[in-house]
N, C-alpha and C. Protein backbone atom coordinates (compact mmCIF):
# COMPACT_ATOMS: atom_id res chain seq x y z
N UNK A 1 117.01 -15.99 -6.44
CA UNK A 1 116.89 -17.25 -7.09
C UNK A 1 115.99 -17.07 -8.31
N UNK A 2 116.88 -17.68 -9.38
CA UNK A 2 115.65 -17.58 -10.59
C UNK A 2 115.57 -19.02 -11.17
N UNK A 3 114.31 -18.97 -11.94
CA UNK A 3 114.29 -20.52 -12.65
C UNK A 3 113.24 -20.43 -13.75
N UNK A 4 113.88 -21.09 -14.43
CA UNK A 4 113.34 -20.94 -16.03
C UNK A 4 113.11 -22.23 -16.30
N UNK A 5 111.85 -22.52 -16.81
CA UNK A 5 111.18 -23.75 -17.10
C UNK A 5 110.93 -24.40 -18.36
N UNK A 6 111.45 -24.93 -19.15
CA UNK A 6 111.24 -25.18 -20.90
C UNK A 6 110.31 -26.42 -20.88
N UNK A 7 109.03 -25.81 -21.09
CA UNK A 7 108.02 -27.28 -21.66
C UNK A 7 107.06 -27.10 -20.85
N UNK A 8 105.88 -27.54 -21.00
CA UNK A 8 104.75 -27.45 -20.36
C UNK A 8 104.69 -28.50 -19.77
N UNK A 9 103.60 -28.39 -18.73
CA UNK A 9 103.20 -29.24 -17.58
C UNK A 9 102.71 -30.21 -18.31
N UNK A 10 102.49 -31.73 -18.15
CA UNK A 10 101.49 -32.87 -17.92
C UNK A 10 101.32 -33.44 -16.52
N UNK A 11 100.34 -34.05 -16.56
CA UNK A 11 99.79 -34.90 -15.56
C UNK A 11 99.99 -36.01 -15.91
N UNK A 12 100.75 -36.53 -15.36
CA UNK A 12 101.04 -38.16 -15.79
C UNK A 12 100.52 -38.99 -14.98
N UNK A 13 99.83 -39.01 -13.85
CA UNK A 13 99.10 -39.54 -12.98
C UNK A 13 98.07 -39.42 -12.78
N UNK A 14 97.03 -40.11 -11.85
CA UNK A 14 95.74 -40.14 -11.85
C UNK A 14 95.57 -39.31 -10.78
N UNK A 15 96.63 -38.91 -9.89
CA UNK A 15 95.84 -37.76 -8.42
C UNK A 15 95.37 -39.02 -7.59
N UNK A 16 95.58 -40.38 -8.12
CA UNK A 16 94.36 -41.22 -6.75
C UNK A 16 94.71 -41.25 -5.66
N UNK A 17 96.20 -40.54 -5.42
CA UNK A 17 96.61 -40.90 -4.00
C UNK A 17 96.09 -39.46 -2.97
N UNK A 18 95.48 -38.77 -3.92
CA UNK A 18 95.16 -37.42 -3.00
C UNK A 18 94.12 -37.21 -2.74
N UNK A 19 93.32 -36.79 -1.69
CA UNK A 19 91.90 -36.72 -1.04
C UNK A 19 90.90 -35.82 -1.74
N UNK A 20 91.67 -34.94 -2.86
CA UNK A 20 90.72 -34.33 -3.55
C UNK A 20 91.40 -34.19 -4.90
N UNK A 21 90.49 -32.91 -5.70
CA UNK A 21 90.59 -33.43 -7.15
C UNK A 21 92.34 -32.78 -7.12
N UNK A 22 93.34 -32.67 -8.10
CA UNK A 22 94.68 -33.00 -8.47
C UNK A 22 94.66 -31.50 -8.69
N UNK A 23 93.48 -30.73 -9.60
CA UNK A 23 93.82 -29.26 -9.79
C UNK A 23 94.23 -28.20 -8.57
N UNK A 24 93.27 -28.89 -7.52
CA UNK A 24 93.27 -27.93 -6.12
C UNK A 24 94.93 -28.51 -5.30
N UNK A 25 95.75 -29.26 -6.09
CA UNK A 25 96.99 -29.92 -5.27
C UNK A 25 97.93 -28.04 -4.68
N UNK A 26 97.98 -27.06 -5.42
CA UNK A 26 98.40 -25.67 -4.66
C UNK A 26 97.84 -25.03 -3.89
N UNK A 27 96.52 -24.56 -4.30
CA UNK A 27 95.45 -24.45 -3.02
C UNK A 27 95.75 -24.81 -1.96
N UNK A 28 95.89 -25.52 -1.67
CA UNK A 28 95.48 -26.61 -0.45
C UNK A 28 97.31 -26.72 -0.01
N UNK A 29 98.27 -26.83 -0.56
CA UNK A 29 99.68 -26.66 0.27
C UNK A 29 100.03 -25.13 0.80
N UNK A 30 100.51 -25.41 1.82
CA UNK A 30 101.22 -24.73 2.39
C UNK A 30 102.33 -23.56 1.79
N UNK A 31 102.49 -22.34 1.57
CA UNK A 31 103.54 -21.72 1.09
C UNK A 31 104.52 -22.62 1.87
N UNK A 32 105.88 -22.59 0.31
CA UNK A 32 107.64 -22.96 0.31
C UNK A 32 108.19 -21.88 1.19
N UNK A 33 108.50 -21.80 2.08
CA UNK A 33 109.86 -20.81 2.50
C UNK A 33 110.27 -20.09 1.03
N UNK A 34 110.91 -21.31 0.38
CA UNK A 34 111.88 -20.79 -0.86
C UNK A 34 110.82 -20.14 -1.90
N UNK A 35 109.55 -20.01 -1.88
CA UNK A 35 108.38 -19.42 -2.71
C UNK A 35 108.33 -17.81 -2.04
N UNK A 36 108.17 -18.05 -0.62
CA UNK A 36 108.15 -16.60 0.20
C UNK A 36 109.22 -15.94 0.27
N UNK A 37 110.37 -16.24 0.52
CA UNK A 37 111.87 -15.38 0.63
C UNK A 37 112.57 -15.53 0.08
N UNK A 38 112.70 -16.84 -1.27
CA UNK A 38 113.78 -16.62 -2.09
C UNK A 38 113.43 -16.31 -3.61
N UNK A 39 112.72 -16.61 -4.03
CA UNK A 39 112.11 -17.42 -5.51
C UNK A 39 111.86 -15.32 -5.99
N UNK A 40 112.81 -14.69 -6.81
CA UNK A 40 112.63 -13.72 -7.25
C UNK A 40 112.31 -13.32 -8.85
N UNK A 41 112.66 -14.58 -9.81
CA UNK A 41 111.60 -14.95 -11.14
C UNK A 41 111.52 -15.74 -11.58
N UNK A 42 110.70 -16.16 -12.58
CA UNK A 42 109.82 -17.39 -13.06
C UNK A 42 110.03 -17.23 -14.20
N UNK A 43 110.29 -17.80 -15.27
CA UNK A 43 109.90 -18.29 -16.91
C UNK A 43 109.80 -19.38 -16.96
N UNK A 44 108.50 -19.29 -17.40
CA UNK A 44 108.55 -20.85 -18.36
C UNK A 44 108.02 -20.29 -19.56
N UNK A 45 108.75 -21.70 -20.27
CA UNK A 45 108.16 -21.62 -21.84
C UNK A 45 107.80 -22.97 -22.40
N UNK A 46 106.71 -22.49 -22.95
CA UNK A 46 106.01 -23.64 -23.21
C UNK A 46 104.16 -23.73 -22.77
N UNK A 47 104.28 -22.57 -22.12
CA UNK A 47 103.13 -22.59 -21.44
C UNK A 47 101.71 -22.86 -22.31
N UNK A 48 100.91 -23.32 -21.70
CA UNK A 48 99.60 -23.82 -22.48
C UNK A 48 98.37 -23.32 -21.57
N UNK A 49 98.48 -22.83 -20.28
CA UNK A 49 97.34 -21.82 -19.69
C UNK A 49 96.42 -23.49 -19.31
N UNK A 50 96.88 -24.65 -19.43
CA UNK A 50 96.21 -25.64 -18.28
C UNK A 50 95.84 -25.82 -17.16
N UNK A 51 95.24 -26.33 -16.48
CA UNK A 51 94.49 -25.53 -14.91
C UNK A 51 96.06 -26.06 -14.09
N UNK A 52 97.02 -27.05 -14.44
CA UNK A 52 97.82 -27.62 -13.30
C UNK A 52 98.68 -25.77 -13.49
N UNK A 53 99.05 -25.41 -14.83
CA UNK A 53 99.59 -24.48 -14.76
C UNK A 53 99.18 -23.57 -14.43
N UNK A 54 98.24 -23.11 -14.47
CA UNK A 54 97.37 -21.97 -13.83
C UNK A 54 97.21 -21.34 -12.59
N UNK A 55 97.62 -22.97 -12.05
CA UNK A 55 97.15 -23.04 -10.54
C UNK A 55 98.55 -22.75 -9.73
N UNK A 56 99.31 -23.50 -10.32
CA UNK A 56 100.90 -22.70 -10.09
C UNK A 56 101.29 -21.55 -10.20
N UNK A 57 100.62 -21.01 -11.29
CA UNK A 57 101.15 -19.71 -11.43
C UNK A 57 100.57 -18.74 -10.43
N UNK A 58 99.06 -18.90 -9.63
CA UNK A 58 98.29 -18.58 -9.14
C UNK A 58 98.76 -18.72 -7.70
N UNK A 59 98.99 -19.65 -7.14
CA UNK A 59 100.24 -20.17 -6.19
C UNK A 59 101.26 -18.83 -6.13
N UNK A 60 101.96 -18.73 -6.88
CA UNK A 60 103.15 -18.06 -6.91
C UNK A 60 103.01 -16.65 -7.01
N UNK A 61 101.87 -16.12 -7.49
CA UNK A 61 101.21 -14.56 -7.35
C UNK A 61 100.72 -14.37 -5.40
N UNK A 62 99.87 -15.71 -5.49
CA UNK A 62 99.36 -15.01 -3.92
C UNK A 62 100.12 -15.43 -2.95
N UNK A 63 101.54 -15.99 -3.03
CA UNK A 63 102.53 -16.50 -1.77
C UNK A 63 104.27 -16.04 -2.62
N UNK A 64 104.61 -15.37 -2.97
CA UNK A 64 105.96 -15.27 -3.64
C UNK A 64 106.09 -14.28 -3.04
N UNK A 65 106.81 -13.74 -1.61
CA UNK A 65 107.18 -12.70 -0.96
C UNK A 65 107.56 -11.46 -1.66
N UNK A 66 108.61 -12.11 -2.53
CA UNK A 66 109.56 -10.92 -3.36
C UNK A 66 109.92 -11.55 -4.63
N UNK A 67 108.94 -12.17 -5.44
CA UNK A 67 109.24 -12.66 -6.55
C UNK A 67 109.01 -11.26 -7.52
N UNK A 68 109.64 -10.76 -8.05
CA UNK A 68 109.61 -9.21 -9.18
C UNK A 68 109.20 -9.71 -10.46
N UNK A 69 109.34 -10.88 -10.46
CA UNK A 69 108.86 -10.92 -12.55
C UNK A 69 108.50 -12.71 -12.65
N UNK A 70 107.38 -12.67 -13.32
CA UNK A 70 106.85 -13.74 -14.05
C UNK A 70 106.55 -13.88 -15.90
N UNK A 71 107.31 -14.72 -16.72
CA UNK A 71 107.32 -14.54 -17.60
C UNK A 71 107.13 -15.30 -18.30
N UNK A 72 105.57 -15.37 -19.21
CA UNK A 72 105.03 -16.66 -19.60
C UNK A 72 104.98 -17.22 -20.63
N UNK A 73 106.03 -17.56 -21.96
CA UNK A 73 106.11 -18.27 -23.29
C UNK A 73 105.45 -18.99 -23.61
N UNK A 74 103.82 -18.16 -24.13
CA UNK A 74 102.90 -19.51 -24.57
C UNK A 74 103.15 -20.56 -25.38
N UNK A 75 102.91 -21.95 -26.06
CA UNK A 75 103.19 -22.41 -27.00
C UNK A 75 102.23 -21.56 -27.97
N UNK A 76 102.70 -21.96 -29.21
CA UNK A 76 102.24 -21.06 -30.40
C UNK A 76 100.43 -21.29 -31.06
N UNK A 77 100.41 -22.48 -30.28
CA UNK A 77 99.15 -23.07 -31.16
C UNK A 77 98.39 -23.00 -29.65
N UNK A 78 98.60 -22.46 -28.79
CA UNK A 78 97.75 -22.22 -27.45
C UNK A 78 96.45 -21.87 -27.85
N UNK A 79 94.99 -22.15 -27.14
CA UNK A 79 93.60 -21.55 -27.44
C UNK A 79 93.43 -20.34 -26.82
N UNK A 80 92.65 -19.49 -27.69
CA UNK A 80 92.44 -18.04 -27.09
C UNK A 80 91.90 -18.09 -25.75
N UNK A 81 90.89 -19.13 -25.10
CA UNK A 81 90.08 -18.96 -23.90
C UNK A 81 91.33 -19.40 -23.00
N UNK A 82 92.30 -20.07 -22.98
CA UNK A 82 93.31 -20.68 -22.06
C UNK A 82 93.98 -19.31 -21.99
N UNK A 83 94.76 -18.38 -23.24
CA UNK A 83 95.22 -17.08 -22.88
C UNK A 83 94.63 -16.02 -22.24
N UNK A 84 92.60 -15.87 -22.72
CA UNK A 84 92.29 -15.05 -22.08
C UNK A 84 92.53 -15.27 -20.09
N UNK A 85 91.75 -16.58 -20.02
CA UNK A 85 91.84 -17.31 -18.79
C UNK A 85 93.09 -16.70 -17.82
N UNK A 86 94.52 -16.96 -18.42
CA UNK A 86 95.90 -16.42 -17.90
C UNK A 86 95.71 -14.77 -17.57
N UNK A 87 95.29 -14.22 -18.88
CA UNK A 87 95.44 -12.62 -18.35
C UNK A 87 94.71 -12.39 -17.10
N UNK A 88 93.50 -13.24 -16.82
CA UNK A 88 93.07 -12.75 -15.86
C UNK A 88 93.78 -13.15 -14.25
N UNK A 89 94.35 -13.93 -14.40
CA UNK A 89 95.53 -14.04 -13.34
C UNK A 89 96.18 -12.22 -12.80
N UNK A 90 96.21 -11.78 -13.69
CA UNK A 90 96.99 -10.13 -13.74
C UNK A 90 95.93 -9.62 -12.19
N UNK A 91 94.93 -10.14 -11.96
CA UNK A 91 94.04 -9.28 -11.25
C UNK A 91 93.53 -9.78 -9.63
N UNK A 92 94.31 -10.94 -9.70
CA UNK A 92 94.37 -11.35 -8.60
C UNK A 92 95.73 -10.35 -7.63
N UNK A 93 95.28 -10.60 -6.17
CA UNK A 93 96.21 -9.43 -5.35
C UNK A 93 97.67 -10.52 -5.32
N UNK A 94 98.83 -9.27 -5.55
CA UNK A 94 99.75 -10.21 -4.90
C UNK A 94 100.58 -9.65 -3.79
N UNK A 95 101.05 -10.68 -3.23
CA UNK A 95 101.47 -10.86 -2.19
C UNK A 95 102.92 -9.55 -2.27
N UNK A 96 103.83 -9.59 -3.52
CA UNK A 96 105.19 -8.67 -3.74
C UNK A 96 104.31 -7.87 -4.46
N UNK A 97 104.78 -6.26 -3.82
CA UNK A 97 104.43 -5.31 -4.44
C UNK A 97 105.41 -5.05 -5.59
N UNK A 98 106.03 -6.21 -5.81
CA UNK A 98 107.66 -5.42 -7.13
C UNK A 98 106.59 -6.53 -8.33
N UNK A 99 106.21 -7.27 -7.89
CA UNK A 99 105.70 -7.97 -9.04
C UNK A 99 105.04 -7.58 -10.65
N UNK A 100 105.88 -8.01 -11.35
CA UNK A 100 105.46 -7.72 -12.53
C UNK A 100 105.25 -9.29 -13.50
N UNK A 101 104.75 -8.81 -14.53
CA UNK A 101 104.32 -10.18 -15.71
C UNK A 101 104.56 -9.47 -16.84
N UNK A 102 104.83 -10.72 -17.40
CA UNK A 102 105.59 -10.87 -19.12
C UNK A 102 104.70 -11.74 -19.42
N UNK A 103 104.11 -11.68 -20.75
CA UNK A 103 102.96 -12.73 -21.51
C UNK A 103 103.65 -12.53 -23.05
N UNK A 104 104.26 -13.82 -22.97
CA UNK A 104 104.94 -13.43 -24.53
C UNK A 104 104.44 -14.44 -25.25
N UNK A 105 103.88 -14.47 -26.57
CA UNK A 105 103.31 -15.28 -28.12
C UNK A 105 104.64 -16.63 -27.79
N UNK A 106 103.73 -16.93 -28.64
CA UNK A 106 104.83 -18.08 -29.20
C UNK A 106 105.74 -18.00 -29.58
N UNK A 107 106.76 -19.19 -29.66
CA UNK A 107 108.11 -18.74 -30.42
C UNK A 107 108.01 -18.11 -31.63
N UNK A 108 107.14 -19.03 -32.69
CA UNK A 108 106.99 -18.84 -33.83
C UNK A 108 106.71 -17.81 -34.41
N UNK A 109 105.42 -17.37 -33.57
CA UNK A 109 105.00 -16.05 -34.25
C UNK A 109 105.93 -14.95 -33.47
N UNK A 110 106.46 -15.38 -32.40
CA UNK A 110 107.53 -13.70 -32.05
C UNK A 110 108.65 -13.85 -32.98
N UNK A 111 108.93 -14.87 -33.53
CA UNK A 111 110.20 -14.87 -34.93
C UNK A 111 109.55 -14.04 -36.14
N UNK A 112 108.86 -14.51 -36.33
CA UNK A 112 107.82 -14.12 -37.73
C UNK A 112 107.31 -12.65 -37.57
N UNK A 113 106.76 -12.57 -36.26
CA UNK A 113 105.71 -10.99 -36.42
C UNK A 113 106.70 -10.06 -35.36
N UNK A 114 107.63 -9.97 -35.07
CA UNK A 114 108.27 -9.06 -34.02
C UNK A 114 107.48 -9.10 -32.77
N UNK A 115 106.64 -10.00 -32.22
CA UNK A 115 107.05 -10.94 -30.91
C UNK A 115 105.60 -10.12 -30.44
N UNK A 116 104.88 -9.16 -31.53
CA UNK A 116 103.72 -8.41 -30.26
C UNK A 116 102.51 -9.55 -30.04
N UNK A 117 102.28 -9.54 -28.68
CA UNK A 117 101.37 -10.29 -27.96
C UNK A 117 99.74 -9.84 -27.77
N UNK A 118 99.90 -9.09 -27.75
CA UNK A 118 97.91 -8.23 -28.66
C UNK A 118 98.16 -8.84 -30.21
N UNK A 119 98.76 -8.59 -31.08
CA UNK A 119 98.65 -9.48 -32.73
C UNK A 119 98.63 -10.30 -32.27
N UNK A 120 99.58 -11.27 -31.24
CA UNK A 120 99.40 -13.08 -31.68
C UNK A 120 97.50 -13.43 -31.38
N UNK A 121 97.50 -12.58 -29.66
CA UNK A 121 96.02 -13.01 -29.67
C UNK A 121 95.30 -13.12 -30.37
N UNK A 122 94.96 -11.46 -31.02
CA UNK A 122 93.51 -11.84 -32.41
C UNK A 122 94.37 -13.14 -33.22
N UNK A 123 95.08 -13.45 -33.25
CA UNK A 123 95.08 -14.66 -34.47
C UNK A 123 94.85 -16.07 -33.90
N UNK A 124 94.56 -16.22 -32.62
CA UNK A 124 94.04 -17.25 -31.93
C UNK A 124 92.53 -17.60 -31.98
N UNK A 125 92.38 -19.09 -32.04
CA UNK A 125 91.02 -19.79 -32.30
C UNK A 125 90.22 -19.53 -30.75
């Protein structure tokens, strides 16, 4: 199973219906079946390195049985501390030993600069 995600997360709600704060909403669930034995890659694009996303992605490193590839299309105008923040996701244990990650620039600048993701960084605020 694969699934590719276009657009970044919002929070359109306040979390008031949940007993704690809204970031810890993965934490705190239960691994999907379909996260542990089916779910084999991830793209989204759009990504912005926000804690709801973070925390998903974080989710899906320490419970994705046999997920092999995660692949993350920052938006272009993303902040350097939200990208550094993501790389460090790389260092958490995961659960599939096939697991790999993709951290790709923005659209813009992978049109413009031939897509390398060390250049987009240094050009981030």
């Amino acid at each position: 199973m694969d699934y590719i995600y276009n657009g970044g997360v919002t929070d359109q709600n306040d979390n008031a219906c949940l007993p704690y704060p809204g970031v810890l909403f993965w934490e705190k669930r239960e691994p999907c079946r379909c996260v542990i034995y089916q779910l084999k890659s991830l793209c989204i694009r759009g990504y912005t390195g926000g804690e709801f996303e973070y925390e998903f992605v974080k989710y899906l490193i320490l419970n994705g049985g046999v997920i092999e590839n995660i692949t993350l299309w920052f938006l272009d105008d993303c902040s350097w501390n939200k990208v550094v923040a993501t790389n460090c996701l790389l260092s958490y244990p995961k659960l599939s030993s096939k697991l790999s990650f993709d951290l790709k620039p923005g659209a813009i600048f992978a049109r413009k600069y031939s897509g390398s993701f060390n250049k987009w960084v240094t050009t981030l605020r």
